[in-house]
Protein backbone atom coordinates (compact mmCIF):
# COMPACT_ATOMS: atom_id res chain seq x y z
CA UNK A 1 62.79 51.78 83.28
CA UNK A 2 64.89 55.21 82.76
CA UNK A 3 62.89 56.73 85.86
CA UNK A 4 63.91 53.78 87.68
CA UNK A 5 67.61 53.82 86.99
CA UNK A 6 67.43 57.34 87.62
CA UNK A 7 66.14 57.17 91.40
CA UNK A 8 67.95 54.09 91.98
CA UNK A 9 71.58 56.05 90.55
CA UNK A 10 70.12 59.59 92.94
CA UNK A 11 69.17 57.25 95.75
CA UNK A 12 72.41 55.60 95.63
CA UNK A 13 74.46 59.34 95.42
CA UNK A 14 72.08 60.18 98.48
CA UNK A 15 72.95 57.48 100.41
CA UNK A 16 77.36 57.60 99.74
CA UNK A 17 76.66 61.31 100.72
CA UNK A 18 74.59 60.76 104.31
CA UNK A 19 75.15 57.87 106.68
CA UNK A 20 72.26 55.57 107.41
CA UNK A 21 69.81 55.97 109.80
CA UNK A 22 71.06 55.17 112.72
CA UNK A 23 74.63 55.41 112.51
CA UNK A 24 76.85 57.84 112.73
CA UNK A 25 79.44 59.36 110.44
CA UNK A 26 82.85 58.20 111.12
CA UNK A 27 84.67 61.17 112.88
CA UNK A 28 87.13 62.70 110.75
CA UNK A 29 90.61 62.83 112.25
CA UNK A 30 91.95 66.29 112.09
CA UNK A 31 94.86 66.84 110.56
CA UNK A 32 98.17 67.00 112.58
CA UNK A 33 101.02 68.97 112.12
CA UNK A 34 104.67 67.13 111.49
CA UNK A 35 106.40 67.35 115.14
CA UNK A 36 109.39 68.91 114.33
CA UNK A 37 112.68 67.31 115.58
CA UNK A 38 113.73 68.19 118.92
CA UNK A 39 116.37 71.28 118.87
CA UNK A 40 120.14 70.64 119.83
CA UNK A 41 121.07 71.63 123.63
CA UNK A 42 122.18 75.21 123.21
CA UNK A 43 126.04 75.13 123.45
CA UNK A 44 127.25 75.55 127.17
CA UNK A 45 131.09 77.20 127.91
CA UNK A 46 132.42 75.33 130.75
CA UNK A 47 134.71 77.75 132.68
CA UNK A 48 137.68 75.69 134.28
CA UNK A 49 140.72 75.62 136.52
CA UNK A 50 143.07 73.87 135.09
CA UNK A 51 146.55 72.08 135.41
CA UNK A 52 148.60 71.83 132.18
CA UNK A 53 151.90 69.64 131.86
CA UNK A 54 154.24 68.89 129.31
CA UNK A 55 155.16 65.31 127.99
CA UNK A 56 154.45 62.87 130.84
CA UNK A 57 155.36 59.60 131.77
CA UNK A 58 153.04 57.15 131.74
CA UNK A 59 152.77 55.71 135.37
CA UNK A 60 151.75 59.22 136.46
CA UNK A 61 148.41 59.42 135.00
CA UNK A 62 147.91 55.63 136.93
CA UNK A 63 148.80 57.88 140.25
CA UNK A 64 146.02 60.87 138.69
CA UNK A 65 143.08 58.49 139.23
CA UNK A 66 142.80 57.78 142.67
CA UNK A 67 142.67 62.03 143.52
CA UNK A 68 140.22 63.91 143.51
CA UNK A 69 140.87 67.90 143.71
CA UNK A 70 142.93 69.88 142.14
CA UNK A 71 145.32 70.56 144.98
CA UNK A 72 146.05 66.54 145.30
CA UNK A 73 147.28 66.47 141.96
CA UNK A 74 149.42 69.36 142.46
CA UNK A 75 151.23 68.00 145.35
CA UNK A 76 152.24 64.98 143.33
CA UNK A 77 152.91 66.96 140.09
CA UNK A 78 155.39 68.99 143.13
CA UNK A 79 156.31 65.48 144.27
CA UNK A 80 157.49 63.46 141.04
CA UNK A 81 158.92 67.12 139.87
CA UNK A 82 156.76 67.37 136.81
CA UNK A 83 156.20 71.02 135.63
CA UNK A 84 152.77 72.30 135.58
CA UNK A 85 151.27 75.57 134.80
CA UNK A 86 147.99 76.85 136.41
CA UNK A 87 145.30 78.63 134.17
CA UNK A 88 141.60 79.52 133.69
CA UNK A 89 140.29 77.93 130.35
CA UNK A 90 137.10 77.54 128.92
CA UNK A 91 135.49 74.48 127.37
CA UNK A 92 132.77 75.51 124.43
CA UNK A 93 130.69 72.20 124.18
CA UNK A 94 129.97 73.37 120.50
CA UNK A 95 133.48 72.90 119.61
CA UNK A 96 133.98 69.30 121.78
CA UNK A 97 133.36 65.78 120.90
CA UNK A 98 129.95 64.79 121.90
CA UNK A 99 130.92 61.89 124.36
CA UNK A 100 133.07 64.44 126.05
CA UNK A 101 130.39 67.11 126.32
CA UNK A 102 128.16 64.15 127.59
CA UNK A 103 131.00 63.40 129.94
CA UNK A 104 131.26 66.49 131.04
CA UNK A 105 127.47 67.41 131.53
CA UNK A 106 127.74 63.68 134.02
CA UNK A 107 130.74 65.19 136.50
CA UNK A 108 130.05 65.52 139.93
CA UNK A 109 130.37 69.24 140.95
CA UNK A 110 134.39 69.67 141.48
CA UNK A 111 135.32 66.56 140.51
CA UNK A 112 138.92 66.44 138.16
CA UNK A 113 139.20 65.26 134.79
CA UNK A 114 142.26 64.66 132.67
CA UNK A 115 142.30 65.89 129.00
CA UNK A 116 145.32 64.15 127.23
CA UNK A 117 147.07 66.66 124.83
CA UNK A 118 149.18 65.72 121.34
CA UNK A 119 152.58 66.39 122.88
CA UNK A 120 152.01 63.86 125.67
CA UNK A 121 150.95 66.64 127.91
CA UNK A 122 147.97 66.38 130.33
CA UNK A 123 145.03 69.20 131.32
CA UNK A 124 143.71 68.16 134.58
CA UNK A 125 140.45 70.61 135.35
CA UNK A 126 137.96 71.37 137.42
CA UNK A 127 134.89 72.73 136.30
CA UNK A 128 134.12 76.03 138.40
CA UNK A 129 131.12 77.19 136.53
CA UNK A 130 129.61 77.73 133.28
CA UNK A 131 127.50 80.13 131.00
């Protein structure tokens, strides 16, 4: 009875170690590494033209929307006798909002957009490149 317990138990141990005749071991999935999060965009400076303006009134940024260069906006900024300043400036997207980076990255090539400032001031830009 021992003997038999004993080849039944080692017949048992033999058979959870090897599959059966006839079919095959289940495949053993190999072991994947965790995908790591994909990295940020690397930050991109803008490199601008821009219009700046003090305190504004409020219809003129209504009269903004329809142009679309820089030198249209100028000749109404000349025509309602709002002082401007021309400039270079450069827009680090690490240091801007994400919608506006977003906003930004959308643009069609030369097309203005108006940054609203705290004093009531506008920055009307172009983007002329970027690195």
């Amino acid at each position: 009875m021992i003997g038999r317990l004993l080849t039944a138990a080692a017949a048992a141990m033999v058979l959870a170690a090897t599959p059966a005749m006839g079919l095959a071991a289940p495949a053993k999935t190999p072991a994947r590494a965790p995908v790591p999060p994909p990295a940020p965009p690397a930050p991109v400076v803008y490199i601008a033209e821009a219009l700046h303006t003090g305190p504004v009134q409020t219809d003129l940024v209504e009269r903004l929307r329809p142009l679309h260069t820089l030198l249209e906006i100028e000749l109404l900024l000349k025509a309602t006798d709002t002082p401007f300043a021309w400039r270079k400036i450069d827009l680090d997207t690490a240091t801007l909002p994400p919608g506006l980076t977003q906003s930004l990255a959308n643009l069609p090539p030369r097309e203005p957009f108006i940054l609203p400032q705290k004093d009531g001031g506008l920055t009307m830009a172009v983007i002329i490149g970027k690195r």
